[in-house]
Protein backbone atom coordinates (compact mmCIF):
# COMPACT_ATOMS: atom_id res chain seq x y z
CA UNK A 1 0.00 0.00 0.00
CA UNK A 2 1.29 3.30 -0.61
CA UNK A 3 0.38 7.06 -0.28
CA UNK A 4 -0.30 9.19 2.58
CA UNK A 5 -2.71 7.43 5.32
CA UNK A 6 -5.19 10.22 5.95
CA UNK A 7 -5.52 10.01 1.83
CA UNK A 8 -6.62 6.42 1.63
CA UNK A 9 -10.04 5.75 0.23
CA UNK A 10 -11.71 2.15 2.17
CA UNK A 11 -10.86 -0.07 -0.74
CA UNK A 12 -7.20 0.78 -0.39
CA UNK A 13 -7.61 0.01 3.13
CA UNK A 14 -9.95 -3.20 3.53
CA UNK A 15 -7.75 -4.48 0.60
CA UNK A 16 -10.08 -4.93 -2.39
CA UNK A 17 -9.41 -3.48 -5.88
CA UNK A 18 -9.49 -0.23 -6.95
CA UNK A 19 -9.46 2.11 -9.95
CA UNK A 20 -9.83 6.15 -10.66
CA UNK A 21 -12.15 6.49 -7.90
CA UNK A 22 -9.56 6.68 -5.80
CA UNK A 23 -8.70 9.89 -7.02
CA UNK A 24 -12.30 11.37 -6.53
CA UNK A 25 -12.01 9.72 -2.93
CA UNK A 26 -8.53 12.12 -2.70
CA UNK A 27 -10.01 15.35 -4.06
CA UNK A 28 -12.71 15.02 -1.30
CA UNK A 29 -9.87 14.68 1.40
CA UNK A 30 -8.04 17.77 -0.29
CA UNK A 31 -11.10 19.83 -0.54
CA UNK A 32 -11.86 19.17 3.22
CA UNK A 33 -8.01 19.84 4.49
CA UNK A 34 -8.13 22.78 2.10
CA UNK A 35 -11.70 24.05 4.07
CA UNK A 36 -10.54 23.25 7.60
CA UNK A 37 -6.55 22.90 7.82
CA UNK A 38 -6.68 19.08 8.46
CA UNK A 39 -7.81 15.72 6.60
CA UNK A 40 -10.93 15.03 7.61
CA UNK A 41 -10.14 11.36 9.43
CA UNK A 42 -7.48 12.25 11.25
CA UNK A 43 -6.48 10.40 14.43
CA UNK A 44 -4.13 9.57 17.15
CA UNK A 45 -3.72 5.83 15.95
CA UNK A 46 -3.49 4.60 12.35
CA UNK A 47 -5.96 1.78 13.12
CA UNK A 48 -8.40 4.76 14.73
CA UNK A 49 -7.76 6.66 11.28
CA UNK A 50 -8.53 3.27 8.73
CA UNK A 51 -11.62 3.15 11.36
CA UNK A 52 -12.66 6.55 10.25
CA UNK A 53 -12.27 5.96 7.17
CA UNK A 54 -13.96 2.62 6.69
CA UNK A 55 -17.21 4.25 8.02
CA UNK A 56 -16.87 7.50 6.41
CA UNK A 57 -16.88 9.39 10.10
CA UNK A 58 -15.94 13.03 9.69
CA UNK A 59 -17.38 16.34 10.57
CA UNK A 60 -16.81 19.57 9.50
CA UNK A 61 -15.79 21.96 12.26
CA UNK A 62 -17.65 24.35 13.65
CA UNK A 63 -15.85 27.63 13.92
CA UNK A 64 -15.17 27.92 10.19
CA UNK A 65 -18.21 29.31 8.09
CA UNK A 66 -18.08 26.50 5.06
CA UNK A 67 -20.79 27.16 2.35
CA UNK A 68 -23.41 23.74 1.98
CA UNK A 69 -21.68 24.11 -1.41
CA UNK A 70 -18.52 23.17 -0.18
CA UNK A 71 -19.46 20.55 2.42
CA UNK A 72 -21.64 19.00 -0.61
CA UNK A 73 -18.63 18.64 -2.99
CA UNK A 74 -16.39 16.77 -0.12
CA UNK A 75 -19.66 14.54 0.61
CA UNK A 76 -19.83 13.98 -3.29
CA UNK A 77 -16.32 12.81 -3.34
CA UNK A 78 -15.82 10.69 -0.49
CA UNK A 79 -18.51 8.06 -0.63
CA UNK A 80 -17.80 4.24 0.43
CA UNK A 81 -19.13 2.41 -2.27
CA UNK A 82 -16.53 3.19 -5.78
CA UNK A 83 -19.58 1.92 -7.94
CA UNK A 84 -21.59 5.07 -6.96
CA UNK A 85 -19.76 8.14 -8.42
CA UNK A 86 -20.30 11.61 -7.59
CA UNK A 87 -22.82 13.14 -10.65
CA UNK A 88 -20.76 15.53 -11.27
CA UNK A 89 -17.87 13.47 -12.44
């Protein structure tokens, strides 16, 4: 496995195969660290970030004013299941 752990999509992580997805899955990490100044599963533990990951558990915080725009284009990119792309894409 390589890359950067907070940047891993679940398929990376559980194992299973992967294709450009992964990318979309990445964008919606960037867009999120770019919104809030950190990825959006970060953890203490890398088995408490994979856990994050695996069941898409984020939140946006609170003291930054982030348009429903914004938040919807992170939601759009990181979703669990590959074989349901964002519409946009």
């Amino acid at each position: 496995m390589c890359g950067t752990m907070d940047y891993l999509p679940p398929e990376m992580i559980t194992g299973n195969s992967h294709g450009k997805e992964v990318d979309y899955w990445a964008i919606g990490v960037f867009c999120f660290e770019l919104l809030t100044g950190n990825p959006p599963f970060e953890s203490k533990s890398k088995n408490d970030t994979y856990e994050k990951i695996k069941t898409l558990s984020y939140r946006f915080p609170t003291q930054f004013r982030i348009s429903q725009k914004a938040k919807d284009l992170v939601a759009a990119c990181l979703v669990i299941d590959p074989s349901k792309p964002a519409c946009f894409f």
